[in-house]
N, C-alpha and C. Protein backbone atom coordinates (compact mmCIF):
# COMPACT_ATOMS: atom_id res chain seq x y z
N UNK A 1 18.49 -13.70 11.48
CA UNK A 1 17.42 -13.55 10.52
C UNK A 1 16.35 -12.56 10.98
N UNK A 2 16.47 -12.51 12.20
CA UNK A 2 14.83 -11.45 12.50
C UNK A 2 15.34 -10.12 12.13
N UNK A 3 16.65 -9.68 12.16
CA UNK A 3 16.82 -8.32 11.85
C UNK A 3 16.62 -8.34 10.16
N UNK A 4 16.84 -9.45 9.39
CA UNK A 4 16.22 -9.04 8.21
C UNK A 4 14.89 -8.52 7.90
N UNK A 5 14.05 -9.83 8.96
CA UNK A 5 12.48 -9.13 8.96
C UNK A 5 12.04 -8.32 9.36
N UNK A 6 12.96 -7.32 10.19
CA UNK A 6 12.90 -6.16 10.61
C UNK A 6 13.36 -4.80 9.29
N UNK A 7 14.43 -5.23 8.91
CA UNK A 7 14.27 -3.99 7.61
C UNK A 7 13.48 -4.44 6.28
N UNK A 8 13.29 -5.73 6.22
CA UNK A 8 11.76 -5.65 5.02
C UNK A 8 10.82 -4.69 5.55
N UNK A 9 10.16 -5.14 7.02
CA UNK A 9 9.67 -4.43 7.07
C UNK A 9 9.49 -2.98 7.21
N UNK A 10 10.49 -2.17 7.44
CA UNK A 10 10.61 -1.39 7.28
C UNK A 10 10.66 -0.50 5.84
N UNK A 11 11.16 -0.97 5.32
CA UNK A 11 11.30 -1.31 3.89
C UNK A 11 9.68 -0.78 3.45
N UNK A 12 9.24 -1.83 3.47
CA UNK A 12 7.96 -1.71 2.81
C UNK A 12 7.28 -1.23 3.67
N UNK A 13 7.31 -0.45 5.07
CA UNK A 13 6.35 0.66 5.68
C UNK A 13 6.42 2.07 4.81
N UNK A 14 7.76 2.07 4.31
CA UNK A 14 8.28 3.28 3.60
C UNK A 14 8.06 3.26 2.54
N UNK A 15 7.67 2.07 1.86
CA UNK A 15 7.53 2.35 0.17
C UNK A 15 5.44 2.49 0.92
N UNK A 16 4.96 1.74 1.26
CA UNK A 16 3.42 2.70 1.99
C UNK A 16 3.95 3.73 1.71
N UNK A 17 4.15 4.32 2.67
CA UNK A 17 4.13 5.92 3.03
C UNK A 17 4.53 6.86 1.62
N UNK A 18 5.54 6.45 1.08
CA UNK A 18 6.02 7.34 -0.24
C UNK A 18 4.53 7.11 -1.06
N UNK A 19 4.10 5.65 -1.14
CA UNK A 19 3.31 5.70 -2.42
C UNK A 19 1.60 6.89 -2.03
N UNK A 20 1.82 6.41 -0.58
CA UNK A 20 0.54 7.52 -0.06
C UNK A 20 1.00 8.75 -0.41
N UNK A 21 1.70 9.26 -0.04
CA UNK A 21 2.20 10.83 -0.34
C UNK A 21 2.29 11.06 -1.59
N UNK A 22 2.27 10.17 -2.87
CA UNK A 22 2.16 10.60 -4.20
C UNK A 22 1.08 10.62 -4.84
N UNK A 23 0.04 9.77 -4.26
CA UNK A 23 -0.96 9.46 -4.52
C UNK A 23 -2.09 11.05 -3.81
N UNK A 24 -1.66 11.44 -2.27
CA UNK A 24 -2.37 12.44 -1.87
C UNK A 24 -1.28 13.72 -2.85
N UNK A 25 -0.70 13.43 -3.61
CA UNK A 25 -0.48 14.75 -4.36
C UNK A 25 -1.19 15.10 -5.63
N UNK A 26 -1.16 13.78 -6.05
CA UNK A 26 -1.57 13.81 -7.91
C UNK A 26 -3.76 14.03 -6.96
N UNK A 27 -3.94 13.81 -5.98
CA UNK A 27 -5.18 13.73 -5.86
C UNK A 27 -5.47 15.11 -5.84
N UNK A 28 -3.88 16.53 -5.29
CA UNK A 28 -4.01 17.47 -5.15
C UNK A 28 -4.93 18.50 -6.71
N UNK A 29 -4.37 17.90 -7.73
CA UNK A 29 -4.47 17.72 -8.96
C UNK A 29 -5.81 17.53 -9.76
N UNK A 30 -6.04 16.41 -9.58
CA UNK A 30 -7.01 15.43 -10.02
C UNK A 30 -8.28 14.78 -8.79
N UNK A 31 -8.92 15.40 -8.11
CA UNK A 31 -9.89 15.31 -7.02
C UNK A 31 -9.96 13.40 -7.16
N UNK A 32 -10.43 12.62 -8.11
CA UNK A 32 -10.85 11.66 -7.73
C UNK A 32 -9.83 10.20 -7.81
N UNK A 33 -8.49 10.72 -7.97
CA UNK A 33 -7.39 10.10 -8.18
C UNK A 33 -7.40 9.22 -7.15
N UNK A 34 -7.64 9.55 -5.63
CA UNK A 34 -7.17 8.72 -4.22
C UNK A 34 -8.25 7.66 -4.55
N UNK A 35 -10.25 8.18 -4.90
CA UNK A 35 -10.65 6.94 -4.87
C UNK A 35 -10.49 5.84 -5.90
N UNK A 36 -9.51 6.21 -7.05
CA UNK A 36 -9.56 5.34 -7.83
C UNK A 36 -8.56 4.17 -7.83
N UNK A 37 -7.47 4.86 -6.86
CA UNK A 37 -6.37 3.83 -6.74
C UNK A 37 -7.00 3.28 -5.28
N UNK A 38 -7.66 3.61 -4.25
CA UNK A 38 -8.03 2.81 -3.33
C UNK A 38 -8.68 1.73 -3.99
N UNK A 39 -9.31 1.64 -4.86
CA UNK A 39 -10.23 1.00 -5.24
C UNK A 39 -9.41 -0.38 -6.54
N UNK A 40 -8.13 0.51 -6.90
CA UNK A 40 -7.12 -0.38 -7.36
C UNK A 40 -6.33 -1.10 -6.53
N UNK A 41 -6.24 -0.39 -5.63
CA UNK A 41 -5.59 -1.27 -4.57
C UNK A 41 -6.08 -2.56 -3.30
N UNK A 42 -7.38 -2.11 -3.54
CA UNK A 42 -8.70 -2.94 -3.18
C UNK A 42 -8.60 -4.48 -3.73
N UNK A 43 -9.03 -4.32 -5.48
CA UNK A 43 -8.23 -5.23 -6.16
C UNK A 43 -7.51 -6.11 -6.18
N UNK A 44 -6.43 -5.67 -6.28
CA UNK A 44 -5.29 -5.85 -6.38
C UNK A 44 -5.06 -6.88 -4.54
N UNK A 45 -5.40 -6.43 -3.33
CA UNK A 45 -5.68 -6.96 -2.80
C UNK A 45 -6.02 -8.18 -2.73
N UNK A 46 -7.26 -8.31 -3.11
CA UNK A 46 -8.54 -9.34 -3.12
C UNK A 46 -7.48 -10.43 -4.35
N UNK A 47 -6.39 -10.12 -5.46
CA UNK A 47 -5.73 -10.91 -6.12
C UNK A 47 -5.16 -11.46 -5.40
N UNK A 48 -4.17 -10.91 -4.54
CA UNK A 48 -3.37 -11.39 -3.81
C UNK A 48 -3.48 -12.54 -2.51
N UNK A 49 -4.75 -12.02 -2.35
CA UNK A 49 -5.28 -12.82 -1.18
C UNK A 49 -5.61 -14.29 -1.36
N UNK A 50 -6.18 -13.97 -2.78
CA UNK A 50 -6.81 -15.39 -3.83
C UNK A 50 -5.83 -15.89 -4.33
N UNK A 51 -4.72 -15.62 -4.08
CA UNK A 51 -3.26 -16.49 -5.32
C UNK A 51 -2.88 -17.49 -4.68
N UNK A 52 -2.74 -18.32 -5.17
CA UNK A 52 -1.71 -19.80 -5.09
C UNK A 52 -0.67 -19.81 -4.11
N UNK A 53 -0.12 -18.81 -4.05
CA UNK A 53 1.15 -18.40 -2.56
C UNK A 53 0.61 -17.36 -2.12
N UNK A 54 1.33 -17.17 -0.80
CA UNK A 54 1.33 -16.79 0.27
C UNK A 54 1.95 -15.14 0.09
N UNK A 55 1.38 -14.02 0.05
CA UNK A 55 1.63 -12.57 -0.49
C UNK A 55 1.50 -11.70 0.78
N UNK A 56 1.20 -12.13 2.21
CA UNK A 56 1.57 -11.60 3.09
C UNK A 56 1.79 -10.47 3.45
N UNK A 57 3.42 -10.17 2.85
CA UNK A 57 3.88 -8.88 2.59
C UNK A 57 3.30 -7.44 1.74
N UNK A 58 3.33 -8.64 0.24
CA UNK A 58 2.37 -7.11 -0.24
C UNK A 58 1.09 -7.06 0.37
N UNK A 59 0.04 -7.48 0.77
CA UNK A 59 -0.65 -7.36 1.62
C UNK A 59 -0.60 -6.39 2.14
N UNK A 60 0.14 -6.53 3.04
CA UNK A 60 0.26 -5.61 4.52
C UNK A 60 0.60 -4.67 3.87
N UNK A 61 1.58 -4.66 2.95
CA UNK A 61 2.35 -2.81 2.37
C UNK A 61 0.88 -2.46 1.63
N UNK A 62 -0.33 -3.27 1.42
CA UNK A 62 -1.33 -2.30 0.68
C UNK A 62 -2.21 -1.61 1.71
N UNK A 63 -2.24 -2.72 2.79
CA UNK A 63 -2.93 -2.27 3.53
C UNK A 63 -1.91 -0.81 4.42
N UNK A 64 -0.82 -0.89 4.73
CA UNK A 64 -0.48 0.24 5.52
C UNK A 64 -0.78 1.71 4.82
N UNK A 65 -0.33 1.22 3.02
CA UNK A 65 -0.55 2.69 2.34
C UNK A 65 -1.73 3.23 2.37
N UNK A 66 -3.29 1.73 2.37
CA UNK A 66 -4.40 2.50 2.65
C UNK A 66 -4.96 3.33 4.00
N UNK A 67 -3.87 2.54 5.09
CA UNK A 67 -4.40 3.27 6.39
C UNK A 67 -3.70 4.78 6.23
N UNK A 68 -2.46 5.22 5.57
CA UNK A 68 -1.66 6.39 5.26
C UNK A 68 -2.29 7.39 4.59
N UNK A 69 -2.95 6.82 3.66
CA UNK A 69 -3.54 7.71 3.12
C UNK A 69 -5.23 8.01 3.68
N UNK A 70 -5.41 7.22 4.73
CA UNK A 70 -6.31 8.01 5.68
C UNK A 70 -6.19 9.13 6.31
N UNK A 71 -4.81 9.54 6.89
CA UNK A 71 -3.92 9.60 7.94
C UNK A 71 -3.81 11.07 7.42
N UNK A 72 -3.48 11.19 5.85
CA UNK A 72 -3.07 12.73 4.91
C UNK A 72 -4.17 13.31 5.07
């Protein structure tokens, strides 16, 4: 079983990273695009955190895409 939790996670380091890289493109575009989805993803967060189960995962995949898109 740990090698499963090893390609989730991986898994979802990579869907981070893709969604950062689309997000620093359309921002190429549209200047205020990055703060508006940080700020959706902020959100969206703070839902997850507050829900009835345990969201862990997406969690962490919001948080890695926000540290990624520090990173661009």
């Amino acid at each position: 079983m740990a090698g499963d939790k090893a390609g989730l996670d991986q898994t979802r380091l990579a869907l981070a990273a893709v969604a950062a890289c689309i997000v620093q493109a359309l921002g190429e575009q549209e200047p205020d695009v990055q703060a508006k989805v940080e700020k959706n993803m902020e959100k969206l967060y703070m839902s997850l955190r507050e829900g009835p189960v345990s969201n862990v995962g997406a969690m962490e995949t919001l948080r890695w895409t926000k540290e990624f898109l520090k990173e661009l």
